[in-house]
Every structure is written in C-alpha cells, then in structure tokens.
PDB file of N, CA and C in Angstrom:
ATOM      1  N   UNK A   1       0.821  -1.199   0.000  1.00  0.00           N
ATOM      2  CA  UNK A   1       0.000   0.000   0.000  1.00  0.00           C
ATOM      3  C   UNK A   1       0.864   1.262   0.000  1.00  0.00           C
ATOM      4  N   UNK A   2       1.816   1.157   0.750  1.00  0.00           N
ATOM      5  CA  UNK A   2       3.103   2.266   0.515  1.00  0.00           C
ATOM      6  C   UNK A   2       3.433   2.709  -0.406  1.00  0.00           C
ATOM      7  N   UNK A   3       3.944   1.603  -1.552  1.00  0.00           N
ATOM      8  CA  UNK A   3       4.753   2.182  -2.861  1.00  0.00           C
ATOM      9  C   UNK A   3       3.251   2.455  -3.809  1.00  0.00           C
ATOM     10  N   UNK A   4       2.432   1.767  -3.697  1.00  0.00           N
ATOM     11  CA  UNK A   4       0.623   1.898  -4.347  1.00  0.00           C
ATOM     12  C   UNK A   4       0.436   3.552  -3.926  1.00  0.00           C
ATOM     13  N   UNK A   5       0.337   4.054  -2.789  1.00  0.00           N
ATOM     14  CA  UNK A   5      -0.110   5.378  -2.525  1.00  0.00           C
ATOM     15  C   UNK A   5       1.130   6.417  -2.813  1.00  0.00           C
ATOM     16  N   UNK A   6       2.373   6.139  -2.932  1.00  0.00           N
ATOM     17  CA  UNK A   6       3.185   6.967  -3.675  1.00  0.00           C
ATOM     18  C   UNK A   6       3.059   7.006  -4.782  1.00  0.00           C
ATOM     19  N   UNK A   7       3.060   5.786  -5.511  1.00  0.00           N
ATOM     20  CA  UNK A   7       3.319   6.062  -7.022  1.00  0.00           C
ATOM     21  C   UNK A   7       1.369   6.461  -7.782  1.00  0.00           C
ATOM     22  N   UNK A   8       0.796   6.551  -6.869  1.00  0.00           N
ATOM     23  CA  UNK A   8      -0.150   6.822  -7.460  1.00  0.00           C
ATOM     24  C   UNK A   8      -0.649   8.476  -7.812  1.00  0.00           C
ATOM     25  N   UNK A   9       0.240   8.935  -7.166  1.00  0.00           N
ATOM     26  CA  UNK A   9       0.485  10.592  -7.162  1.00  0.00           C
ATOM     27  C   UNK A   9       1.785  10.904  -7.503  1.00  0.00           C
ATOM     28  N   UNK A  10       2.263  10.473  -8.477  1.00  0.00           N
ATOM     29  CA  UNK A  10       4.005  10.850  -8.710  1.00  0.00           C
ATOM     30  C   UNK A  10       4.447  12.362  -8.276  1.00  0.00           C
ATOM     31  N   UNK A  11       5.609  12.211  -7.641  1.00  0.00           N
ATOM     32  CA  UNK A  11       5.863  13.695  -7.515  1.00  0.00           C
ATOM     33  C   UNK A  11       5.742  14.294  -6.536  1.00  0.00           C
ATOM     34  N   UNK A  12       4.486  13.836  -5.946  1.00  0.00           N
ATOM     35  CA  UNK A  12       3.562  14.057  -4.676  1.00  0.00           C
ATOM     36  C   UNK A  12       4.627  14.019  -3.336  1.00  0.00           C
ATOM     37  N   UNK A  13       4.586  14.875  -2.663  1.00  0.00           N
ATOM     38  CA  UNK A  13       5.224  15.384  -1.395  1.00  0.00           C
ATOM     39  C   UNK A  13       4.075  14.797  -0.643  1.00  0.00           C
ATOM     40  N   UNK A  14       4.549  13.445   0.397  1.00  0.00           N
ATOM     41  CA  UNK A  14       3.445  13.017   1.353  1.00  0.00           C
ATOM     42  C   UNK A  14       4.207  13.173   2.507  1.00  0.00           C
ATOM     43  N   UNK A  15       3.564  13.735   3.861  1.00  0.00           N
ATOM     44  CA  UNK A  15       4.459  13.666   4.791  1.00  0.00           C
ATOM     45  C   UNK A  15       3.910  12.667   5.935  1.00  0.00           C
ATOM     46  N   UNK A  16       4.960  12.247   6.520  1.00  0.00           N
ATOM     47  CA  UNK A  16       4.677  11.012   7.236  1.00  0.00           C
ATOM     48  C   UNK A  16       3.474  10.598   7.886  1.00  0.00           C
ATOM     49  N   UNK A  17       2.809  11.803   8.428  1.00  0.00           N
ATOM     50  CA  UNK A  17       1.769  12.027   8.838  1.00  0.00           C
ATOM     51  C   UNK A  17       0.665  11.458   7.999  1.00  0.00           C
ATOM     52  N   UNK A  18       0.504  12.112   7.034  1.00  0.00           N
ATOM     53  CA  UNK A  18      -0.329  11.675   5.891  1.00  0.00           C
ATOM     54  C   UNK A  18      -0.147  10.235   5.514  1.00  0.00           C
ATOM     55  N   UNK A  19       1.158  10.071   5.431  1.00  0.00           N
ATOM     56  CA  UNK A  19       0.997   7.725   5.002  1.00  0.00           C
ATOM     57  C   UNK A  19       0.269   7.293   6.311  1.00  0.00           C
ATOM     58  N   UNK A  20       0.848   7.616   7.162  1.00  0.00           N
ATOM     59  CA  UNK A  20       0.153   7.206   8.605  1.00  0.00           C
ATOM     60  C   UNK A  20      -1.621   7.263   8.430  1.00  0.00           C
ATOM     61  N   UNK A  21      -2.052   8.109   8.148  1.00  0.00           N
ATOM     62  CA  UNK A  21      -3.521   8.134   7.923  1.00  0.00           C
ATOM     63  C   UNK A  21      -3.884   7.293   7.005  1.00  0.00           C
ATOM     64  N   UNK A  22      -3.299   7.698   5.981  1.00  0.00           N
ATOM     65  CA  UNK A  22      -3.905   6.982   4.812  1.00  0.00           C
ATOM     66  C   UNK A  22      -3.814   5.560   4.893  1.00  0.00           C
ATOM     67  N   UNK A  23      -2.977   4.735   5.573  1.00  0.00           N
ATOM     68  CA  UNK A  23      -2.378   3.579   5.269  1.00  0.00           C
ATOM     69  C   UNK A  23      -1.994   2.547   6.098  1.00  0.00           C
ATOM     70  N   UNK A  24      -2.132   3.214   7.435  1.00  0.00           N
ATOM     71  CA  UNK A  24      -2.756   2.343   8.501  1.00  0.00           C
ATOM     72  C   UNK A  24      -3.762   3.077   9.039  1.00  0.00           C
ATOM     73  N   UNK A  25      -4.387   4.136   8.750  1.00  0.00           N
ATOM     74  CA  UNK A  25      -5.833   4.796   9.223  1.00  0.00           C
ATOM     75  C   UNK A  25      -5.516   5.833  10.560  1.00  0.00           C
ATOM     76  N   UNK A  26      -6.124   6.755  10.709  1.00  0.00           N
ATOM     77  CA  UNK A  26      -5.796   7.547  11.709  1.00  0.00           C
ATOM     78  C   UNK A  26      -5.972   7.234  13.105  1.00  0.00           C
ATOM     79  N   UNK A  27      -6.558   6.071  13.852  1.00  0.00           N
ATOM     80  CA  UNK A  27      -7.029   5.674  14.675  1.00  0.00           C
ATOM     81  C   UNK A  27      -6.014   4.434  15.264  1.00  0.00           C
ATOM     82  N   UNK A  28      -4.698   4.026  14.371  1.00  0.00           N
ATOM     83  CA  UNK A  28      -3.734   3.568  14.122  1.00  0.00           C
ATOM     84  C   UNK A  28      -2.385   3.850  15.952  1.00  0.00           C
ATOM     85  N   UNK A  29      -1.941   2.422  16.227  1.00  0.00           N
ATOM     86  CA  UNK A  29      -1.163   3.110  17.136  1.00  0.00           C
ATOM     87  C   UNK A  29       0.221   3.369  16.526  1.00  0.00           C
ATOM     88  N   UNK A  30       0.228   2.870  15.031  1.00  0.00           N
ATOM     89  CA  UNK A  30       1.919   3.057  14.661  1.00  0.00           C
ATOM     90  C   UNK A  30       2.173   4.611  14.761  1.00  0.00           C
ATOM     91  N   UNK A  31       3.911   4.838  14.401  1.00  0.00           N
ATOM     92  CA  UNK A  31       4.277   6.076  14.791  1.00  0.00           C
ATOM     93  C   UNK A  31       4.780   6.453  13.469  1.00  0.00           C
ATOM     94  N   UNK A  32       5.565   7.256  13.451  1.00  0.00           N
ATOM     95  CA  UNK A  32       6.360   7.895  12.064  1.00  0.00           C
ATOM     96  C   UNK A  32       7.381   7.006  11.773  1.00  0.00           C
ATOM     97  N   UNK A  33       7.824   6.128  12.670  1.00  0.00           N
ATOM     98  CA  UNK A  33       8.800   5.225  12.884  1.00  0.00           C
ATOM     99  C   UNK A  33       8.623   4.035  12.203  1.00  0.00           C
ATOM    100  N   UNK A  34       7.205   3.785  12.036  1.00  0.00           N
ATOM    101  CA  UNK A  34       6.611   2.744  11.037  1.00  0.00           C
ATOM    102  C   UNK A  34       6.854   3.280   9.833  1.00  0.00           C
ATOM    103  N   UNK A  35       6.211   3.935   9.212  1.00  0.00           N
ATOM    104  CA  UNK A  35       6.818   4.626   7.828  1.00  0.00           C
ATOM    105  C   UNK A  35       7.758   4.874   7.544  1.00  0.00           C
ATOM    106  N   UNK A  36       8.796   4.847   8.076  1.00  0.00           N
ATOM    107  CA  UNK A  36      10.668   5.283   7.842  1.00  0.00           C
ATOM    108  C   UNK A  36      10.305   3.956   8.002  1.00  0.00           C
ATOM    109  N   UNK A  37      10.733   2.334   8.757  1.00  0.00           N
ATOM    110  CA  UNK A  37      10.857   1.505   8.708  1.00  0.00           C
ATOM    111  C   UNK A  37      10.456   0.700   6.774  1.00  0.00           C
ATOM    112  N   UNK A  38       9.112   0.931   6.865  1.00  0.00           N
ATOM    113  CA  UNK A  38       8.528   0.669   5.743  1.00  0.00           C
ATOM    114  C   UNK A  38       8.852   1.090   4.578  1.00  0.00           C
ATOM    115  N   UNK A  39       9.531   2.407   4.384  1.00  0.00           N
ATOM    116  CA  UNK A  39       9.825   3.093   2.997  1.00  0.00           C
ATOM    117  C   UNK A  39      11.456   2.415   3.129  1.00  0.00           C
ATOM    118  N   UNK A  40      12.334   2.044   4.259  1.00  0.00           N
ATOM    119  CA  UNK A  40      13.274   1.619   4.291  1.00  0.00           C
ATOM    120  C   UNK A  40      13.208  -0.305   3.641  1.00  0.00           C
ATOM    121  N   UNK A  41      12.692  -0.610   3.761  1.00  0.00           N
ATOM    122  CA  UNK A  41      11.973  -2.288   3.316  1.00  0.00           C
ATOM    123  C   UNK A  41      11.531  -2.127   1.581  1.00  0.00           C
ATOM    124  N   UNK A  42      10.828  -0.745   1.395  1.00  0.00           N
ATOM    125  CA  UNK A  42      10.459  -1.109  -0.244  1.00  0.00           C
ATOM    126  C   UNK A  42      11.878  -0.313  -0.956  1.00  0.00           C
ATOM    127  N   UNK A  43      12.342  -0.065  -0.064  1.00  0.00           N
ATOM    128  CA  UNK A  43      13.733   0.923  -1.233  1.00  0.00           C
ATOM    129  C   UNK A  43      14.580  -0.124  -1.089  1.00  0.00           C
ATOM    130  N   UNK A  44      14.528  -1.158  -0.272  1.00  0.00           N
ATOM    131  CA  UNK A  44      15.350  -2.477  -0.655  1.00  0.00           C
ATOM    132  C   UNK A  44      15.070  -3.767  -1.906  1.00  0.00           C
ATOM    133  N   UNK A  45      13.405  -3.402  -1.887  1.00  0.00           N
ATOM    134  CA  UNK A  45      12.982  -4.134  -2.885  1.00  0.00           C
ATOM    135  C   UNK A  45      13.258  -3.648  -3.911  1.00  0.00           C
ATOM    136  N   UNK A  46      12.869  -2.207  -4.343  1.00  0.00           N
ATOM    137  CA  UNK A  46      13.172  -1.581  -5.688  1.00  0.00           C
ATOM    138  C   UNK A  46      14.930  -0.913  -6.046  1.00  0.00           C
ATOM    139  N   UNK A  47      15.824  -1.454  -4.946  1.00  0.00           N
ATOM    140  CA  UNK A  47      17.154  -1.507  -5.577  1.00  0.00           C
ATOM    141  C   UNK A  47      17.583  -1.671  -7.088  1.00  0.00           C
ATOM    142  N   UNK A  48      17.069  -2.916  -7.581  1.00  0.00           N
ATOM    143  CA  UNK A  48      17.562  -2.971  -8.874  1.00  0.00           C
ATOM    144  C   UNK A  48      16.418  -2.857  -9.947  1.00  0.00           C
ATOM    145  N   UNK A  49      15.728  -1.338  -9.592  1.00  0.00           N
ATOM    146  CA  UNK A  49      14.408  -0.967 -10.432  1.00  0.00           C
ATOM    147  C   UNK A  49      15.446  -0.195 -10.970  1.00  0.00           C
ATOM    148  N   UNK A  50      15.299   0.566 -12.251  1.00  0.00           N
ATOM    149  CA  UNK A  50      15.185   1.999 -12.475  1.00  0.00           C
ATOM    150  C   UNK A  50      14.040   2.684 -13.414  1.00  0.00           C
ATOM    151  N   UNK A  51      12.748   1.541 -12.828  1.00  0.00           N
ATOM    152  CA  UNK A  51      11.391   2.494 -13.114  1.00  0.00           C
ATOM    153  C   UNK A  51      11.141   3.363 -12.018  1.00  0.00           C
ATOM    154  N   UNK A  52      10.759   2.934 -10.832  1.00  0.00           N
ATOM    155  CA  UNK A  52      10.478   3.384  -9.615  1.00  0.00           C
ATOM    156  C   UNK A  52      11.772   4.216  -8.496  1.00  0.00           C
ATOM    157  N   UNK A  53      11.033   5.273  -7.789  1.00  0.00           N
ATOM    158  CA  UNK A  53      12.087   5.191  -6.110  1.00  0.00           C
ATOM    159  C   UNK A  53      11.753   5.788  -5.369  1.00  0.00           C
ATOM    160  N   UNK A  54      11.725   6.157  -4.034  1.00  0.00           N
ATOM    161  CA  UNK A  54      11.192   6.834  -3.284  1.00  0.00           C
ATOM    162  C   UNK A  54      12.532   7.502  -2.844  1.00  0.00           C
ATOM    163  N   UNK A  55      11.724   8.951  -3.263  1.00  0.00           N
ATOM    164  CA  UNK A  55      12.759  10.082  -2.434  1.00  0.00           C
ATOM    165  C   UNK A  55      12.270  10.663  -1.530  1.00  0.00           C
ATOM    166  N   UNK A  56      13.669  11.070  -0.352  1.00  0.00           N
ATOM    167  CA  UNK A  56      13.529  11.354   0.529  1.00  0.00           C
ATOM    168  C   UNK A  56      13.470  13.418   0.391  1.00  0.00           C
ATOM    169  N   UNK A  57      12.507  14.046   0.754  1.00  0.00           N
ATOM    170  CA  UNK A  57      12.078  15.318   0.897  1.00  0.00           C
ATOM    171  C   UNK A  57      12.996  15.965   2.223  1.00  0.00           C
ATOM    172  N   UNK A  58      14.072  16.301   2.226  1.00  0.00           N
ATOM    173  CA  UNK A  58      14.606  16.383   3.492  1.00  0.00           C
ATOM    174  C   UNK A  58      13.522  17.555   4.283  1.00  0.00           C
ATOM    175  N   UNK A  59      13.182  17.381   5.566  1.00  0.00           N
ATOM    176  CA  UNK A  59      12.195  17.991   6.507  1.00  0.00           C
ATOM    177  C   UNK A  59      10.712  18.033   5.769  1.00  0.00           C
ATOM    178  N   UNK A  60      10.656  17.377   4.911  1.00  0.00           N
ATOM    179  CA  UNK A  60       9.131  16.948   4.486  1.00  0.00           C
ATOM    180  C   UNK A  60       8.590  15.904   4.983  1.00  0.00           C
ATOM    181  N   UNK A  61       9.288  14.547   4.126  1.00  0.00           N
ATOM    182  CA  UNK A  61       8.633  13.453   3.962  1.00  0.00           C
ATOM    183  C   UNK A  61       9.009  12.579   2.824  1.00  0.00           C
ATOM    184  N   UNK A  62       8.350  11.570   1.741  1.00  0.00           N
ATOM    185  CA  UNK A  62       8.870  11.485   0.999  1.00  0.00           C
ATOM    186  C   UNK A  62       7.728  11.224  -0.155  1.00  0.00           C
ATOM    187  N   UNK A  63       8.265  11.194  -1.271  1.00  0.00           N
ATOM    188  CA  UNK A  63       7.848  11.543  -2.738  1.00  0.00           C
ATOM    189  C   UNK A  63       7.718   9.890  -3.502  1.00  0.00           C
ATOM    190  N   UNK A  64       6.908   9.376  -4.250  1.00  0.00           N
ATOM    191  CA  UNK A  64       7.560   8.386  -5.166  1.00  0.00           C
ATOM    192  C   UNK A  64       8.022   8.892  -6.822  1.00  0.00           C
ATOM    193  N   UNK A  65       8.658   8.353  -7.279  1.00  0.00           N
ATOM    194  CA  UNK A  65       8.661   8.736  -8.562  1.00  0.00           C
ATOM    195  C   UNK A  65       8.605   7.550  -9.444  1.00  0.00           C
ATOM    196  N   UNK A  66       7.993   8.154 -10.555  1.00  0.00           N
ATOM    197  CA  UNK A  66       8.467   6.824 -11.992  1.00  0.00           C
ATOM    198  C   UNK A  66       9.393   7.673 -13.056  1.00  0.00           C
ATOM    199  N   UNK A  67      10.853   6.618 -13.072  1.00  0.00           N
ATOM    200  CA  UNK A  67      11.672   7.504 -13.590  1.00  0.00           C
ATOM    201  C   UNK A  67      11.551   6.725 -15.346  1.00  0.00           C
ATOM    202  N   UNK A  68      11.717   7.447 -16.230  1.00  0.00           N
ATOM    203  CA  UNK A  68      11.016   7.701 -17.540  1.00  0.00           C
ATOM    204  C   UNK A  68      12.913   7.640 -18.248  1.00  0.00           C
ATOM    205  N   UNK A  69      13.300   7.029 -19.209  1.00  0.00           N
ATOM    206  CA  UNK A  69      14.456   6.597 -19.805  1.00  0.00           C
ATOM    207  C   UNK A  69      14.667   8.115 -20.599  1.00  0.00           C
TER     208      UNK A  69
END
C-alpha cells in the first residue's frame, strides 16, 4: 500500500503524517517510525528498479517517482 499510494500521485510530497492516515488509518497506534521503517523495506525491494524510487524530501517526507528513460 506504501509504494501503491506513492506512485499513485508521482511527484507528490506526502508527509509522514499523511501515510500514517492513509495507510494504517488515523485511529492507528503506529508512529512515524513505522513509515521510515517501511519506505526503508520497499527501497530495498526496488534496488535494482530503475522504473520506480522513493525520495527522501529532506524535513518533508517522501515523494515516489516513476523515472522515464
């Protein structure tokens, strides 16, 4: 649902806050700590992509992108 709700807004500045809602629901006991964990787990999967990646927004949050040849 992570890399699904990034890449579904390319570009898109989400801040942690916001995955947190969206993606385990606001009523949720995870922390921001879940989402850094989690974006740390799919940037291991998409290592040897170079369609996809999630960037990091320094003091935002983070972004997905689809990178285009």
């Amino acid at each position: 649902m992570l890399l699904f709700t990034l890449l579904s807004y390319p570009n898109k500045i989400f801040t942690q806050a916001q995955l947190l809602d969206q993606i385990w629901g606001i009523d949720s006991a995870s922390t921001e700590d879940t989402v850094k964990t989690h974006v740390s787990k799919v940037r291991k999967l998409l290592k040897d992509s170079n369609d996809v990646k999630i960037t990091t927004i320094r003091g935002l949050s983070y972004k997905g992108e689809i990178c285009h040849d």
